[in-house]
C-alpha atoms as a PDB file:
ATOM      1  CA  UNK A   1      99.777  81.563  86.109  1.00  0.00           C
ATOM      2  CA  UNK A   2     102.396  83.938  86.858  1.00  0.00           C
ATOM      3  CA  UNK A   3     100.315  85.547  89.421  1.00  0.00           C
ATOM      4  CA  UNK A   4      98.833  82.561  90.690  1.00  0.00           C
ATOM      5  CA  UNK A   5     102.601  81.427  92.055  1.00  0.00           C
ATOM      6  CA  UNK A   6     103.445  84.613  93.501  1.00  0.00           C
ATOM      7  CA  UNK A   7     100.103  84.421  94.978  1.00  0.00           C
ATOM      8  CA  UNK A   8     101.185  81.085  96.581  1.00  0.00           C
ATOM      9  CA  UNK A   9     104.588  82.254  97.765  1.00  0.00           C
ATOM     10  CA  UNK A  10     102.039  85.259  99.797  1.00  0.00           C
ATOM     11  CA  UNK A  11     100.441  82.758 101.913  1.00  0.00           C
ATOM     12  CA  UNK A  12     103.278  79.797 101.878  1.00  0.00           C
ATOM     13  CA  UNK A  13     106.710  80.999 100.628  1.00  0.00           C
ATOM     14  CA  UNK A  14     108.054  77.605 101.182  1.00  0.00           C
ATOM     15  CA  UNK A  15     105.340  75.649  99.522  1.00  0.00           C
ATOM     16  CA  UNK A  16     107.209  73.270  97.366  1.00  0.00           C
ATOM     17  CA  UNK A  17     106.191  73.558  94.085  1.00  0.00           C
ATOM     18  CA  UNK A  18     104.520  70.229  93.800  1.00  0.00           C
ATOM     19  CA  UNK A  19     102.054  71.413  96.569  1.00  0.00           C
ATOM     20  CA  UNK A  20     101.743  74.754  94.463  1.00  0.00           C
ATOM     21  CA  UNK A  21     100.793  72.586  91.313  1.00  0.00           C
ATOM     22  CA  UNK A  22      98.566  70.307  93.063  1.00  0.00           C
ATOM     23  CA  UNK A  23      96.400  73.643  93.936  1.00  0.00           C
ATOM     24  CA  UNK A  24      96.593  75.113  90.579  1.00  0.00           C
ATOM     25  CA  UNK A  25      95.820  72.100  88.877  1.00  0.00           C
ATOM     26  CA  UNK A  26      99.641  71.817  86.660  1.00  0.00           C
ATOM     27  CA  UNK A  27     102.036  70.069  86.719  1.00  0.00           C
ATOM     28  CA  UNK A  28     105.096  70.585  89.097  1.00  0.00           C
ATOM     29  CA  UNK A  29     107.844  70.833  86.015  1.00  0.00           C
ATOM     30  CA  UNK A  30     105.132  74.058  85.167  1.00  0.00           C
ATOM     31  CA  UNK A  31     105.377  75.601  88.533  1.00  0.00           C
ATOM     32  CA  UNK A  32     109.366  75.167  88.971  1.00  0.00           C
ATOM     33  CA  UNK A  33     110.090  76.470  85.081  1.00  0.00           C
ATOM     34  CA  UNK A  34     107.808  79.440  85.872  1.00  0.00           C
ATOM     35  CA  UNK A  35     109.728  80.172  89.450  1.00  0.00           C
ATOM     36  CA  UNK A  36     112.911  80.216  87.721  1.00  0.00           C
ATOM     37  CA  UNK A  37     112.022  82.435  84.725  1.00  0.00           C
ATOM     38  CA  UNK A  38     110.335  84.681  87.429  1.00  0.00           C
ATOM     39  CA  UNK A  39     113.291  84.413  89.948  1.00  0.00           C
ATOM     40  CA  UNK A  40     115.977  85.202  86.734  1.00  0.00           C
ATOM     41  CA  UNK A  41     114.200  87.417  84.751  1.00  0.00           C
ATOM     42  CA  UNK A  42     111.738  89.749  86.925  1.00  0.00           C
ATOM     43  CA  UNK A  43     114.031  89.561  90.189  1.00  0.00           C
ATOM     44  CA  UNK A  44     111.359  87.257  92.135  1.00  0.00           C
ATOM     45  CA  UNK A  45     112.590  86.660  95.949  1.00  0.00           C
ATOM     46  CA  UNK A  46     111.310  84.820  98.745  1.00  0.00           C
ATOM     47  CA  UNK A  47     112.538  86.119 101.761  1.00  0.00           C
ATOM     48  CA  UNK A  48     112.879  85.574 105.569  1.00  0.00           C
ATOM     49  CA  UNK A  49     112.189  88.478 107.920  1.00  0.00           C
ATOM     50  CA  UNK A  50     111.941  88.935 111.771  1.00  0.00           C
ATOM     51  CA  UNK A  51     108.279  90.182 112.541  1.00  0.00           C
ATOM     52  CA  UNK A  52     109.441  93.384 114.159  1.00  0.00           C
ATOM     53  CA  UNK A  53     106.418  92.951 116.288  1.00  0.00           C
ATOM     54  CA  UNK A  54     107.370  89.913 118.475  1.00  0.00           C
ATOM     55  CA  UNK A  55     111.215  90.348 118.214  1.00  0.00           C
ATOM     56  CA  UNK A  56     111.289  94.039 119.439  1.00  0.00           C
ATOM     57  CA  UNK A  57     113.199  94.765 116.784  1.00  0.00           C
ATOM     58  CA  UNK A  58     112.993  98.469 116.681  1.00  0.00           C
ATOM     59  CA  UNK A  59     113.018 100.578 113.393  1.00  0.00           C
ATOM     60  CA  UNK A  60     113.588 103.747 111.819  1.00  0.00           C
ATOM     61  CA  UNK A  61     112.632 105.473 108.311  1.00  0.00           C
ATOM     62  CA  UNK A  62     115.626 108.292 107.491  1.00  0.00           C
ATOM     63  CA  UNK A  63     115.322 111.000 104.686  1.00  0.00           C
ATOM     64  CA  UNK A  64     118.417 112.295 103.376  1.00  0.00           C
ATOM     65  CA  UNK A  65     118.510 115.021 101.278  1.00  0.00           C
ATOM     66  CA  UNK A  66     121.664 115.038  99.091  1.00  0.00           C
ATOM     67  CA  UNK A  67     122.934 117.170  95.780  1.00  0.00           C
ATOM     68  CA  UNK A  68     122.127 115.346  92.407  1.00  0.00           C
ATOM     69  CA  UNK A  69     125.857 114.872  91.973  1.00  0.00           C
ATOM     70  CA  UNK A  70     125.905 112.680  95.332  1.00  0.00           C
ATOM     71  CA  UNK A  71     122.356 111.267  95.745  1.00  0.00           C
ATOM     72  CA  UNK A  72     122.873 108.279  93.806  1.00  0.00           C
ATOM     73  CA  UNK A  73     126.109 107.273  95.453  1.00  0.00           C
ATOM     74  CA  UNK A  74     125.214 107.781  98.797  1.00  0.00           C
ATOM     75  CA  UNK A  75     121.975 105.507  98.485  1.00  0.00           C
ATOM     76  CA  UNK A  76     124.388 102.972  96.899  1.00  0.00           C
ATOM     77  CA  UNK A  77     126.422 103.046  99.865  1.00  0.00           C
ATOM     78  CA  UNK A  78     123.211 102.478 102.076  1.00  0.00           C
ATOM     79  CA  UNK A  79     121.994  99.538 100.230  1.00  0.00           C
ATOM     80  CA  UNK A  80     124.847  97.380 100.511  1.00  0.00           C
ATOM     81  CA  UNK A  81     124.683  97.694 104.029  1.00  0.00           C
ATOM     82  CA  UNK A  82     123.344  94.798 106.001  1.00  0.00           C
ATOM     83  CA  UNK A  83     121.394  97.174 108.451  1.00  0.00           C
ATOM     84  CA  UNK A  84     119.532  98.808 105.828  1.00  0.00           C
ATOM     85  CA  UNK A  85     116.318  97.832 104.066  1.00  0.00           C
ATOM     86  CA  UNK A  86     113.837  99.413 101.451  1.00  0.00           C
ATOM     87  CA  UNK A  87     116.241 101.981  99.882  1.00  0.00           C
ATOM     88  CA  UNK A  88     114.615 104.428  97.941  1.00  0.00           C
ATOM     89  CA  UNK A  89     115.430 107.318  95.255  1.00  0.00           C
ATOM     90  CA  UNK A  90     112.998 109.529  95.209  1.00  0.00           C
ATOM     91  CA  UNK A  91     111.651 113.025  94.670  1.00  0.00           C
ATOM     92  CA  UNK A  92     113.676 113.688  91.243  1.00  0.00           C
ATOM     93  CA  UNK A  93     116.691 111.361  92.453  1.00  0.00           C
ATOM     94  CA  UNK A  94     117.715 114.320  95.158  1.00  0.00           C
ATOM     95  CA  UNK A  95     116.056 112.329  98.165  1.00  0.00           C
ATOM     96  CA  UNK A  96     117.083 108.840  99.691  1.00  0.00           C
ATOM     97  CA  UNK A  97     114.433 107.080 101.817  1.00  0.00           C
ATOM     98  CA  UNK A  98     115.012 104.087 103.739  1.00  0.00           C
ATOM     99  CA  UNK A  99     114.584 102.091 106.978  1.00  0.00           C
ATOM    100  CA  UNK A 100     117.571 100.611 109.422  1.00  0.00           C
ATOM    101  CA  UNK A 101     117.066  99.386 112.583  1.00  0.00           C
ATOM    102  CA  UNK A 102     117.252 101.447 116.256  1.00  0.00           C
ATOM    103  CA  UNK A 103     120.833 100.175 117.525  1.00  0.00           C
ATOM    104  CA  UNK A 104     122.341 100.861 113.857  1.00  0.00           C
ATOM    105  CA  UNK A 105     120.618 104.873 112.770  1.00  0.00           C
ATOM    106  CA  UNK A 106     122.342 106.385 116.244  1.00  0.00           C
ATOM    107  CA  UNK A 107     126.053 105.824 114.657  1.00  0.00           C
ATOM    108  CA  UNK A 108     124.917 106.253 111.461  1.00  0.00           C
ATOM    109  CA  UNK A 109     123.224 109.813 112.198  1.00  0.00           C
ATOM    110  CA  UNK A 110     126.090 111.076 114.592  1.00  0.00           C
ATOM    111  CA  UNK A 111     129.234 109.913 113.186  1.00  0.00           C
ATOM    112  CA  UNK A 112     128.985 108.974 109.188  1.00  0.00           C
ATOM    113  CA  UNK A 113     126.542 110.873 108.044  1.00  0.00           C
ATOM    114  CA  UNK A 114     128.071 114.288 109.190  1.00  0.00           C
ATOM    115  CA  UNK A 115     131.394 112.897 107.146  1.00  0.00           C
ATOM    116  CA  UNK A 116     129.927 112.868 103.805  1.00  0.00           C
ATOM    117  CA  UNK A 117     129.639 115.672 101.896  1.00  0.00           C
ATOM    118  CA  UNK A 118     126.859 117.541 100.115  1.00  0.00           C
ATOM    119  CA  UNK A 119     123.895 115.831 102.541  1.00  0.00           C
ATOM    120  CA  UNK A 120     121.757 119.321 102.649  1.00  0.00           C
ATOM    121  CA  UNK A 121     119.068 117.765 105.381  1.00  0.00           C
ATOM    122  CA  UNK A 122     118.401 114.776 107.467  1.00  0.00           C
ATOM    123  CA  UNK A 123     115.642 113.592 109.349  1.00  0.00           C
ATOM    124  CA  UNK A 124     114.444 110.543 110.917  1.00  0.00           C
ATOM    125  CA  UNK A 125     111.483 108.647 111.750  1.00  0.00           C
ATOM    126  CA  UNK A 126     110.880 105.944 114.612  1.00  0.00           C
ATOM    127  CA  UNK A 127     108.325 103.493 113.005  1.00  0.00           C
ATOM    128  CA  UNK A 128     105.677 102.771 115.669  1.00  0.00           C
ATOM    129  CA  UNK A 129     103.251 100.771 114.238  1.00  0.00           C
ATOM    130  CA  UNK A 130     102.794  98.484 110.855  1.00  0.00           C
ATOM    131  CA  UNK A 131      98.684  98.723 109.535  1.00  0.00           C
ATOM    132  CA  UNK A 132     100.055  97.463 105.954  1.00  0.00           C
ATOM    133  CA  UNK A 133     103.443  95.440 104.834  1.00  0.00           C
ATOM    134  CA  UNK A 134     105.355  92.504 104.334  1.00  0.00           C
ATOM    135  CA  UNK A 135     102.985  89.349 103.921  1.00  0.00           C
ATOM    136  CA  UNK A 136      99.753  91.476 104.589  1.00  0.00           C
ATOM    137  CA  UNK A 137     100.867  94.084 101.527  1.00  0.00           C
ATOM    138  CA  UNK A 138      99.227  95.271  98.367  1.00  0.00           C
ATOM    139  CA  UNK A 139      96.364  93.566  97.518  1.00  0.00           C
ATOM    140  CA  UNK A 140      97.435  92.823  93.678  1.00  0.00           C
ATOM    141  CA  UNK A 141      99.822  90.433  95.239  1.00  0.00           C
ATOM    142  CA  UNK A 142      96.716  88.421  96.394  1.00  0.00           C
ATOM    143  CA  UNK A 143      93.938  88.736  94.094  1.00  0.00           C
ATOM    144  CA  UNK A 144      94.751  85.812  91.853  1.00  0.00           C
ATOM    145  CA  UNK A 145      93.656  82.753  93.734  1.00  0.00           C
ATOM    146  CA  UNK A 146      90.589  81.395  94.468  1.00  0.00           C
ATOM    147  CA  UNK A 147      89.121  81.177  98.365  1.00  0.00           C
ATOM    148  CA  UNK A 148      89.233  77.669  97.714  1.00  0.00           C
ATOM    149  CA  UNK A 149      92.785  77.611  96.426  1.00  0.00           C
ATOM    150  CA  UNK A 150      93.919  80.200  99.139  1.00  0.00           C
ATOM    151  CA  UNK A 151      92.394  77.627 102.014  1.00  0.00           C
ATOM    152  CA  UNK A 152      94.201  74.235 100.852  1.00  0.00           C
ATOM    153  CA  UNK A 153      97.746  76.433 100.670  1.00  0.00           C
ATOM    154  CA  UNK A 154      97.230  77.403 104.338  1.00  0.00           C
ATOM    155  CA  UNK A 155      96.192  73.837 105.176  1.00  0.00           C
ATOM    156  CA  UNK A 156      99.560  72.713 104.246  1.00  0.00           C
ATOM    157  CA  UNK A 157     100.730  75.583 106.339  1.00  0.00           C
ATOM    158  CA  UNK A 158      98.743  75.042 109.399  1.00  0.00           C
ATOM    159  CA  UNK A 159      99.648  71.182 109.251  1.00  0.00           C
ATOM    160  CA  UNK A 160     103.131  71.960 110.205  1.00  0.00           C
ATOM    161  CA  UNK A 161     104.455  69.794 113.378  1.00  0.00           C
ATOM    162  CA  UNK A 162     105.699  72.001 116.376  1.00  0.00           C
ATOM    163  CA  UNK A 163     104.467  70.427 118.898  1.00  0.00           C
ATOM    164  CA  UNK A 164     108.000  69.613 120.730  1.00  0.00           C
ATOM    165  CA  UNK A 165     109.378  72.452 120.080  1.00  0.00           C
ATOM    166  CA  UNK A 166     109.550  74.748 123.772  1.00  0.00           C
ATOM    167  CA  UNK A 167     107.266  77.938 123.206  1.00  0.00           C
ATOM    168  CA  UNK A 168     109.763  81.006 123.389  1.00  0.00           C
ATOM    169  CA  UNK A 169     109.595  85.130 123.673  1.00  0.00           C
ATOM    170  CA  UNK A 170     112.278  86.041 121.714  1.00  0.00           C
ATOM    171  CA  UNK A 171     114.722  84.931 119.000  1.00  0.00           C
ATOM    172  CA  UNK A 172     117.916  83.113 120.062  1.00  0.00           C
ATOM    173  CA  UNK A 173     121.240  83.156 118.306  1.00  0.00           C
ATOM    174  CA  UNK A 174     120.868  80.249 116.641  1.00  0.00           C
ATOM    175  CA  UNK A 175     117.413  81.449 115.546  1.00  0.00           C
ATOM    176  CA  UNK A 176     119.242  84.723 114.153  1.00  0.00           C
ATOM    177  CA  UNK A 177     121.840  82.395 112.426  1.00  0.00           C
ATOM    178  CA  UNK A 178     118.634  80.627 110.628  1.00  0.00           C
ATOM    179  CA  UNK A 179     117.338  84.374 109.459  1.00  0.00           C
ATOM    180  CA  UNK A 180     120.875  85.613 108.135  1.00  0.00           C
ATOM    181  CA  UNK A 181     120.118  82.651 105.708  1.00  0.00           C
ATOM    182  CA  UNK A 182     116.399  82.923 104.585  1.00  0.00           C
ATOM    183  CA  UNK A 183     117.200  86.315 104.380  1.00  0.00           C
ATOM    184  CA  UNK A 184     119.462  85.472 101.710  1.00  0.00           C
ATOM    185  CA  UNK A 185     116.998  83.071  99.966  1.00  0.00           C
ATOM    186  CA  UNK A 186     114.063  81.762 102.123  1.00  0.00           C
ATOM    187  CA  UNK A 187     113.199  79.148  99.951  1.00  0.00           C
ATOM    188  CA  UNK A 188     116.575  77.334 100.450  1.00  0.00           C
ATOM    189  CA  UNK A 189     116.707  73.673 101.246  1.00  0.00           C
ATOM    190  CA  UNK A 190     116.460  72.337 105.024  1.00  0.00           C
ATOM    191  CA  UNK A 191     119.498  70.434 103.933  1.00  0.00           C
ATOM    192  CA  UNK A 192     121.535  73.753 102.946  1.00  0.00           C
ATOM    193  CA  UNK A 193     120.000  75.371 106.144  1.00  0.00           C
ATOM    194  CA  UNK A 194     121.811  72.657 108.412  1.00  0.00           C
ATOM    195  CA  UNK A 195     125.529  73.057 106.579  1.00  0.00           C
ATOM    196  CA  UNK A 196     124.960  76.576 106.851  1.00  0.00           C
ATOM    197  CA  UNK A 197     124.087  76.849 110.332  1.00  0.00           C
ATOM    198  CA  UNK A 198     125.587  73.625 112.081  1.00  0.00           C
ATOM    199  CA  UNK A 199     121.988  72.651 113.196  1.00  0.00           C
ATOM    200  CA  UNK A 200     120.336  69.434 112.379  1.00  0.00           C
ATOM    201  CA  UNK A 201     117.767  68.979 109.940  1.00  0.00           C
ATOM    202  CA  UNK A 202     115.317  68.285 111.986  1.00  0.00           C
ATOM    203  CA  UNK A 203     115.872  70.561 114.787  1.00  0.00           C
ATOM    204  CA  UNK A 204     115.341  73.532 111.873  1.00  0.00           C
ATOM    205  CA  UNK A 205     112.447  71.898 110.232  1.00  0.00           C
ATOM    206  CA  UNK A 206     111.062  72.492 113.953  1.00  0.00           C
ATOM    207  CA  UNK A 207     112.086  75.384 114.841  1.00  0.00           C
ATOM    208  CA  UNK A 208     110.821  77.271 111.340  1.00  0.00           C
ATOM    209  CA  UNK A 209     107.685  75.973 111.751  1.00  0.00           C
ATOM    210  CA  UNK A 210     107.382  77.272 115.429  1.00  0.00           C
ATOM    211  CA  UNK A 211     108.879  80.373 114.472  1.00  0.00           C
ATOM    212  CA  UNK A 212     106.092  80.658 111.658  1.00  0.00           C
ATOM    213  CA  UNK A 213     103.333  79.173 114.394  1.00  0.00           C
ATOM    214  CA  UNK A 214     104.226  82.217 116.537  1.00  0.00           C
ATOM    215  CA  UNK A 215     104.336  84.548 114.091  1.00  0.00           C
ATOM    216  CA  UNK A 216     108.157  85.750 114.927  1.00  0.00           C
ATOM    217  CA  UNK A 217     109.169  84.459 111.325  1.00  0.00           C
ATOM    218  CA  UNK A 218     107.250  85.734 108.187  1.00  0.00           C
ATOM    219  CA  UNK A 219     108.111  85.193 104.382  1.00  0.00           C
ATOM    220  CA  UNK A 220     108.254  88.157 102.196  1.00  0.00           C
ATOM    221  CA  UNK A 221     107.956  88.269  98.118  1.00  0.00           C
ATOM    222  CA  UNK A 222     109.916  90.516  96.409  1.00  0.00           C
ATOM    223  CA  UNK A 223     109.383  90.760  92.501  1.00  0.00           C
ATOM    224  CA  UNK A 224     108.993  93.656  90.114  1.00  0.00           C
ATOM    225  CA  UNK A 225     105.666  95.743  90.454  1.00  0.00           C
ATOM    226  CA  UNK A 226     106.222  96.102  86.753  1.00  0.00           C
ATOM    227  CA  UNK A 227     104.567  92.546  86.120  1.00  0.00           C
ATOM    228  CA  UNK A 228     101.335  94.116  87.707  1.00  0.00           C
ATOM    229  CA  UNK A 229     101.685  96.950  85.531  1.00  0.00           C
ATOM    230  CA  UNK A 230     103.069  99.425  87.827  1.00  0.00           C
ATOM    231  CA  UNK A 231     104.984 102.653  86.584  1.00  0.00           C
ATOM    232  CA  UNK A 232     104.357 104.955  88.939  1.00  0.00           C
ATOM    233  CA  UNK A 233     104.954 104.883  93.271  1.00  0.00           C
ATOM    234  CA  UNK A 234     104.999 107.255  95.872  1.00  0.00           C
ATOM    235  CA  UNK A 235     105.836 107.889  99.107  1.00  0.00           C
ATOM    236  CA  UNK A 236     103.155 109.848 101.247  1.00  0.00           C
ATOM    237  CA  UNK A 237     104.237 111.645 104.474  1.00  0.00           C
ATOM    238  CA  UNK A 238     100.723 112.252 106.022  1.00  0.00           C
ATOM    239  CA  UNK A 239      99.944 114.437 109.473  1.00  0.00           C
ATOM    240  CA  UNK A 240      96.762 113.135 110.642  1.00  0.00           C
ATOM    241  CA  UNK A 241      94.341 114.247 114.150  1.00  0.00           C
ATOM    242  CA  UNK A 242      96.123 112.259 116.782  1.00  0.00           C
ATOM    243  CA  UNK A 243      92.379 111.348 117.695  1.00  0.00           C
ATOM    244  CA  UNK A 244      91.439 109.723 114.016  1.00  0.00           C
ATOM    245  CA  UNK A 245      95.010 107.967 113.746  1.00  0.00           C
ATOM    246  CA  UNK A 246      93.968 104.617 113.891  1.00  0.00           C
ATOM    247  CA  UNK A 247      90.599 105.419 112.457  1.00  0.00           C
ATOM    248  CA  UNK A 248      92.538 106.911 109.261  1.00  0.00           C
ATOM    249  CA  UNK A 249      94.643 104.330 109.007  1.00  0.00           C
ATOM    250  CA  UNK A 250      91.909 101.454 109.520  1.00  0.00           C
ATOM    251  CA  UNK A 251      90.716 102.739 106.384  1.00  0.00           C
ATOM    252  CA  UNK A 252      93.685 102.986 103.911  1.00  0.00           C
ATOM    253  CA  UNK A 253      94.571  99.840 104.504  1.00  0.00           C
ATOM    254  CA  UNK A 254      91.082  98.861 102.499  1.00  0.00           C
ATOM    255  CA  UNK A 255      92.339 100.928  99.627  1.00  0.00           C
ATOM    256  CA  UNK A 256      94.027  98.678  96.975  1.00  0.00           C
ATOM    257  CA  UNK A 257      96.411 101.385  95.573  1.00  0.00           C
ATOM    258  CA  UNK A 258      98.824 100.783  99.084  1.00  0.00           C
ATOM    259  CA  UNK A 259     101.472  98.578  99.949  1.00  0.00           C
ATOM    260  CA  UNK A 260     102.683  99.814 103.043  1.00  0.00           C
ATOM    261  CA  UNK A 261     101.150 101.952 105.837  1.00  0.00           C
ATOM    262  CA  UNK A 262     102.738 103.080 109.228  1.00  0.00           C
ATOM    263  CA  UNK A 263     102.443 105.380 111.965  1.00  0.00           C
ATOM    264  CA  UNK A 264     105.700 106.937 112.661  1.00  0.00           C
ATOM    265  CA  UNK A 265     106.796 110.081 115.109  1.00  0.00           C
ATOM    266  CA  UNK A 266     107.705 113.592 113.876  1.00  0.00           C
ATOM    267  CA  UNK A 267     106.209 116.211 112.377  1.00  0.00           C
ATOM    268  CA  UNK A 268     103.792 113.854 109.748  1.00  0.00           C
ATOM    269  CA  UNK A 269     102.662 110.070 111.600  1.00  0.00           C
ATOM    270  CA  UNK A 270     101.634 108.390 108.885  1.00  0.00           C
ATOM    271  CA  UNK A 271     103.539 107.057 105.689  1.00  0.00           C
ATOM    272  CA  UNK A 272     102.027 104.740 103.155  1.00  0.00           C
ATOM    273  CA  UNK A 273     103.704 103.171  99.723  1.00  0.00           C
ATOM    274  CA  UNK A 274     101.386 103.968  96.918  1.00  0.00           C
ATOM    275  CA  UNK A 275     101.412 101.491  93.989  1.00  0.00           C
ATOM    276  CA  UNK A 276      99.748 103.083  90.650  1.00  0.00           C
ATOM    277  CA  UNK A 277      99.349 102.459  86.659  1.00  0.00           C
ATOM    278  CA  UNK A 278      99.780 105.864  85.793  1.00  0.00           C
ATOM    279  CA  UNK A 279     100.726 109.080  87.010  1.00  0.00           C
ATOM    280  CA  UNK A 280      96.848 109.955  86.116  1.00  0.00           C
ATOM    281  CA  UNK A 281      96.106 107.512  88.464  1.00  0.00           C
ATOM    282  CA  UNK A 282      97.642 108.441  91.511  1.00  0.00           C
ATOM    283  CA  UNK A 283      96.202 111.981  90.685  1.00  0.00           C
ATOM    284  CA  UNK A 284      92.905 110.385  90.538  1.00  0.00           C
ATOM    285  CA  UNK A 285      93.796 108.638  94.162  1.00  0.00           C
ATOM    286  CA  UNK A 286      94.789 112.131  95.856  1.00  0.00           C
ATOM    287  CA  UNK A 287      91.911 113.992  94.716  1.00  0.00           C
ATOM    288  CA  UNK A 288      89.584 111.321  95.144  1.00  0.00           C
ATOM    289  CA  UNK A 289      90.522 108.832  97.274  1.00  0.00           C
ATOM    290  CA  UNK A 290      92.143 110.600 100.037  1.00  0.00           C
ATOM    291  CA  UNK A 291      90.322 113.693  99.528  1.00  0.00           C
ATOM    292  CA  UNK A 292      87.394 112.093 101.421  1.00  0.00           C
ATOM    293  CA  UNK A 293      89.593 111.438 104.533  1.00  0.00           C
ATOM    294  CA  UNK A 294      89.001 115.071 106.377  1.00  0.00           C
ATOM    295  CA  UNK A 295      91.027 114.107 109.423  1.00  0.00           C
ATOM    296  CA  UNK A 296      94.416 114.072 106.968  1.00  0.00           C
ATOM    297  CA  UNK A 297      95.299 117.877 107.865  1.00  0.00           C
ATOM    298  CA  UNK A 298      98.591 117.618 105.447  1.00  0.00           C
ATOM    299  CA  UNK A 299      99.923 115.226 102.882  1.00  0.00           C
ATOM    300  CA  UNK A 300     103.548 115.347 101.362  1.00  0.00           C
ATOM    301  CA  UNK A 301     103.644 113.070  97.863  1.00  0.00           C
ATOM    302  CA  UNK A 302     107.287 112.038  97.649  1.00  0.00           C
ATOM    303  CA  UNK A 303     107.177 110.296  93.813  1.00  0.00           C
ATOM    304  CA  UNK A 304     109.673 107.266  93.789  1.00  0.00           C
ATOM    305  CA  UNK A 305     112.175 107.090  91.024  1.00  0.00           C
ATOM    306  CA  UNK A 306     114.247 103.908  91.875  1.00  0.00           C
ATOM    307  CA  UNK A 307     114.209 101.058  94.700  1.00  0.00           C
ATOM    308  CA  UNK A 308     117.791 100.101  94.701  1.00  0.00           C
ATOM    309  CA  UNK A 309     116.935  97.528  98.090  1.00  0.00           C
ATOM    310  CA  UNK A 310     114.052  96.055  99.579  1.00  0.00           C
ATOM    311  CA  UNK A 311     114.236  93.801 102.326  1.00  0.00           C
ATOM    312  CA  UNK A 312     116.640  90.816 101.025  1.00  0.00           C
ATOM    313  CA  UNK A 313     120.479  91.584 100.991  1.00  0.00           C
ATOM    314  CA  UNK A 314     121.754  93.815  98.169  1.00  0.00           C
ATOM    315  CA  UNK A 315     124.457  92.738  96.412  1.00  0.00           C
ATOM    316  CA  UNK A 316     123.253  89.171  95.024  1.00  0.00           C
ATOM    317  CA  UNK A 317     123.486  88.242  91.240  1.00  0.00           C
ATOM    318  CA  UNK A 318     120.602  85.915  91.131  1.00  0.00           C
ATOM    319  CA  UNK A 319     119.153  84.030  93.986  1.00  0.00           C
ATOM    320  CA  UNK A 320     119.994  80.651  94.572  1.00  0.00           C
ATOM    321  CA  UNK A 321     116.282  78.525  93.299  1.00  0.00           C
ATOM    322  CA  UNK A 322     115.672  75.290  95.945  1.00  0.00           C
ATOM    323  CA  UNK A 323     112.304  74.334  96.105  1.00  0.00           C
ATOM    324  CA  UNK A 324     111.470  73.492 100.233  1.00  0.00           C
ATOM    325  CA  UNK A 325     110.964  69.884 100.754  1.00  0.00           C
END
């Protein structure tokens, strides 16, 4: 059931919950009581984000390599930052991975970085293309419903009435001001959205669903890969034949082991999340798996040890639970 709901929140992450129910066949108290032991207890989040893609929202993926004394501090620091996303510990707790957008990694590079001590290496990463993340990500997020069940969730979606709302190219301020708070919670009530941005109710239930039409506004779900059985992620830095890029990558994304796959510039152009049980299993995934791939020339395996941010706002105790009307 557990699955089935975050299944739900993939293709509709404001699906109220008595739509939800009415799909799984349970009653709506069932739904809600499961959301909130999920959103409390296993750190469930439904989140707003931009789609990089249509807002131009340029983005960078920085490694910094710090001493063990530091590491742990420094990607602190970086993940209570509001330009920051995905923060990462990984390779023995030494190296910090993590994405912030183009206007932000320039200051961040030139003038802070170089004032903090014991940062042995830096380097950084223009992200050029998404194959795998975000609402299209790994596949045991979306193996629990039926085709069936899938297909009356995204009729609800699709029914959505936009129809006077103007057709636009890029986000507005007052679009920005209604991502600052889905970010925060992206299931929160049009009601709360209107005292929080000055907006009516019915100007936001419009835009959101025109955003969503156009694709400019997705809704990630953020909950522990533990309750998949996950113990074990990496990060893989591979260099690939310019030639077989998309080719390469067109592949891995069929393989169910990834969560997130993009081309990026610098010495490797392709980085992928691995999800796996085991360390056995991620063995089993380079030798096998990617060993059939000839076109990947070189492959770094960075092991994770800690996501201290993904892409909803650090420092929050518990996320407010409003089920979407």
């Amino acid at each position: 059931m557990d699955h089935c709901i975050i299944h739900a929140l993939r293709i509709d992450g404001r699906a109220p919950f008595s739509r939800i129910a009415e799909v799984l066949g349970v009653s709506t108290q069932t739904v809600a009581r499961r959301y909130g032991r999920l959103s409390s207890e296993l750190s469930l989040r439904v989140v707003g984000v931009a789609n990089p893609r249509q807002s131009s929202a340029g983005k960078w993926i920085l490694r910094l390599t710090a001493s063990p004394n530091t590491a742990q501090s420094v990607a602190y620091s970086l993940a209570r930052r509001d330009d920051t996303t995905w923060v990462r510990l990984v390779s023995g707790g030494t190296e910090i991975c993590f994405v912030m957008n183009s206007a932000a990694h320039h200051t961040l590079l030139f003038r802070e970085i170089p004032r903090v001590a014991n940062i042995a290496e830096v380097s950084a990463h223009r992200l050029l293309h998404n194959y795998l993340g975000g609402p299209t990500a790994w596949q045991g997020h979306t193996s629990a419903l039926t085709k069936e069940q899938q297909e009356q969730l995204r009729r609800g979606l699709d029914s959505s009435d936009e129809a006077d709302e103007p057709k636009r190219s890029s986000l507005t301020q007052a679009d920005w001001q209604l991502l600052a708070a889905l970010q925060n919670n992206g299931r929160i009530s049009y009601t709360d959205l209107a005292a929080e941005t000055g907006q009516s109710s019915s100007t936001i239930t419009r835009r959101l669903a025109a955003l969503q039409a156009s694709g400019m506004l997705t809704f990630d779900v953020e909950i522990s890969a533990e309750v998949y059985g996950i113990t074990t992620q990496a990060l893989l830095w591979m260099s690939v034949a310019p030639a077989h890029l998309n080719q390469v990558a067109n592949t891995l994304i069929q393989h169910k082991e990834l969560a997130f796959l993009a081309s990026t510039t610098g010495p490797t152009n392709l980085v992928a999340l691995v999800l796996c049980k085991s360390p056995s299993e991620l063995h089993d995934y380079l030798a096998d798996s990617l060993s059939m791939l000839d076109s990947i020339r070189m492959i770094e395996t960075s092991p994770v040890q800690r996501t201290l941010k993904s892409c909803s706002p650090f420092l929050h105790s518990s996320p407010r639970r409003s089920d979407s009307a």
